[in-house]
Protein backbone atom coordinates (compact mmCIF):
# COMPACT_ATOMS: atom_id res chain seq x y z
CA UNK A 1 29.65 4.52 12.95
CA UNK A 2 26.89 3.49 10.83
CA UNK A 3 23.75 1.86 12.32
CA UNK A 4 21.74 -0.54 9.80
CA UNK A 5 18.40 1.11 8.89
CA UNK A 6 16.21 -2.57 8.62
CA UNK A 7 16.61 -3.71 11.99
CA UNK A 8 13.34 -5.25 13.92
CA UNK A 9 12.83 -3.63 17.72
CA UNK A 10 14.34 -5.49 19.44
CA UNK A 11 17.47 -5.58 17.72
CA UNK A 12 17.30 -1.08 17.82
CA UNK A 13 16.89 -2.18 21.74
CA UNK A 14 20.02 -4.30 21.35
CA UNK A 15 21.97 -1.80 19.60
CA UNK A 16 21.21 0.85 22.50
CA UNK A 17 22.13 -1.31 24.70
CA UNK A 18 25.96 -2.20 22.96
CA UNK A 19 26.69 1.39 22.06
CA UNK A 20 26.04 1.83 26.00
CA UNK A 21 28.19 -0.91 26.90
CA UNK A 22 30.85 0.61 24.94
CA UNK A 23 30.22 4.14 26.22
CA UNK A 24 30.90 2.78 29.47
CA UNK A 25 34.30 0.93 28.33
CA UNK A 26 35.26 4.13 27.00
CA UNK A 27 35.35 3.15 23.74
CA UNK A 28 35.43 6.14 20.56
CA UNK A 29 32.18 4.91 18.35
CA UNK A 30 32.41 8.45 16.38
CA UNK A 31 34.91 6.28 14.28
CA UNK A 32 34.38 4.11 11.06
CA UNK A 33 32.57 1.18 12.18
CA UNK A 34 28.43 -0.57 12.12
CA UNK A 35 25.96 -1.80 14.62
CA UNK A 36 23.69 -4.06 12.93
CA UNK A 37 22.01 -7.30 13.25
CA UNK A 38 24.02 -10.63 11.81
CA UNK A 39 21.34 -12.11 9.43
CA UNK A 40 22.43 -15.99 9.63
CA UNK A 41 22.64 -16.04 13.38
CA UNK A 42 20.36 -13.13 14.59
CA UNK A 43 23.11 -11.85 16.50
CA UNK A 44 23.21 -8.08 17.01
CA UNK A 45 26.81 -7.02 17.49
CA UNK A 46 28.52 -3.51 17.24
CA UNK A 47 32.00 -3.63 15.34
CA UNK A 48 34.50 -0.52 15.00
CA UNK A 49 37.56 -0.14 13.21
CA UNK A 50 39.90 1.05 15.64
CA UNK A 51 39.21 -2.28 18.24
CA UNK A 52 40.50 -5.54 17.66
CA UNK A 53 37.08 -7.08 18.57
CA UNK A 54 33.59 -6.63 18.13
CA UNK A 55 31.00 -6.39 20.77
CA UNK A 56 27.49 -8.44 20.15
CA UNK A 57 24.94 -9.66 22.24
CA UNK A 58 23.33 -13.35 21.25
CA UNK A 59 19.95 -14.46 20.35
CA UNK A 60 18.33 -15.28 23.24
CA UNK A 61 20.39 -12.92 25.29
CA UNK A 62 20.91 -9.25 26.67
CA UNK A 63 24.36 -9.99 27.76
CA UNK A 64 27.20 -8.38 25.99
CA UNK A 65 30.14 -10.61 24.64
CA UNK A 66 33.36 -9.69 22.69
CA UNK A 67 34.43 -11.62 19.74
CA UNK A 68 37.95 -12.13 18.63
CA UNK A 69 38.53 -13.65 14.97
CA UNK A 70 42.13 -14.90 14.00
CA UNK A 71 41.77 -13.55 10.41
CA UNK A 72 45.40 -14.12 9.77
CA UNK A 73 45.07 -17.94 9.39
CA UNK A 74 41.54 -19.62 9.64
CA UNK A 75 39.24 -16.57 10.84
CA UNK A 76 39.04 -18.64 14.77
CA UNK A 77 37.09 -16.67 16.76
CA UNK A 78 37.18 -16.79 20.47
CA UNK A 79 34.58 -15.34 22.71
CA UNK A 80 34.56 -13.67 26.30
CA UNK A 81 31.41 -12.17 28.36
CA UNK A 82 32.29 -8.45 28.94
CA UNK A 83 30.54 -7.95 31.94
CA UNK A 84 33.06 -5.96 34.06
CA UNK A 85 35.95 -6.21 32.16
CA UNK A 86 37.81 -2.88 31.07
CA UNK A 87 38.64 -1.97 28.11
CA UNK A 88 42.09 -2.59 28.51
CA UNK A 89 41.53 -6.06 29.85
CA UNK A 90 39.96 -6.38 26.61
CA UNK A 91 42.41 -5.16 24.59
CA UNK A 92 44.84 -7.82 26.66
CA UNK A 93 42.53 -9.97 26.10
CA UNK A 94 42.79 -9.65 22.43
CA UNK A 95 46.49 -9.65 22.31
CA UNK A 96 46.56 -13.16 24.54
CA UNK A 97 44.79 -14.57 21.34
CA UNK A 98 47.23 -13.07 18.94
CA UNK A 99 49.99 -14.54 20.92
CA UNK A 100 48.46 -17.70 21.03
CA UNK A 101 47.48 -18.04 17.60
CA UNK A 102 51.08 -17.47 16.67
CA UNK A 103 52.44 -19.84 18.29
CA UNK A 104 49.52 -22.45 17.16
């Protein structure tokens, strides 16, 4: 996992923060995958290859959040607080949407 070398303070605080969150899911970061800051929204987020969603935390927020895009038809994303969700709950999660956007 790559981490984005021009990121303000608070957004190296955010990072910590989602690669802890996904420590704690259980989650392999040693993967292909970046943390970095979304430029348009200010969004911090932490995306790896091997998930089918990416972790970010908002703004205005130190809550993590998981992000699922339908990039099979019109890149829909849908988005869930983490909280205390598992990782397999996310993964379910995940595969709910996939479901659903199939038969959309």
């Amino acid at each position: 996992m790559e981490i984005k070398k021009d990121l303000c303070a608070n957004a190296i605080r955010k990072v910590a923060l989602l690669i802890t969150k996904a420590s704690k899911l259980g989650m392999d970061i040693s993967g292909y995958g970046e943390a970095a800051e979304n430029q348009s929204n200010g969004n911090v987020y932490l995306w790896l290859e091997n998930y089918p969603f990416t972790l970010f935390i908002d703004l205005g927020s130190d809550d993590v959040q998981a992000c699922w895009t339908n990039y099979n038809e019109d890149d829909q994303e849908e988005f869930i607080d983490v909280d205390s969700m598992t990782l397999y709950q996310l993964e379910e999660w995940c595969e709910n949407n996939e479901k659903a956007a199939a038969a959309a």
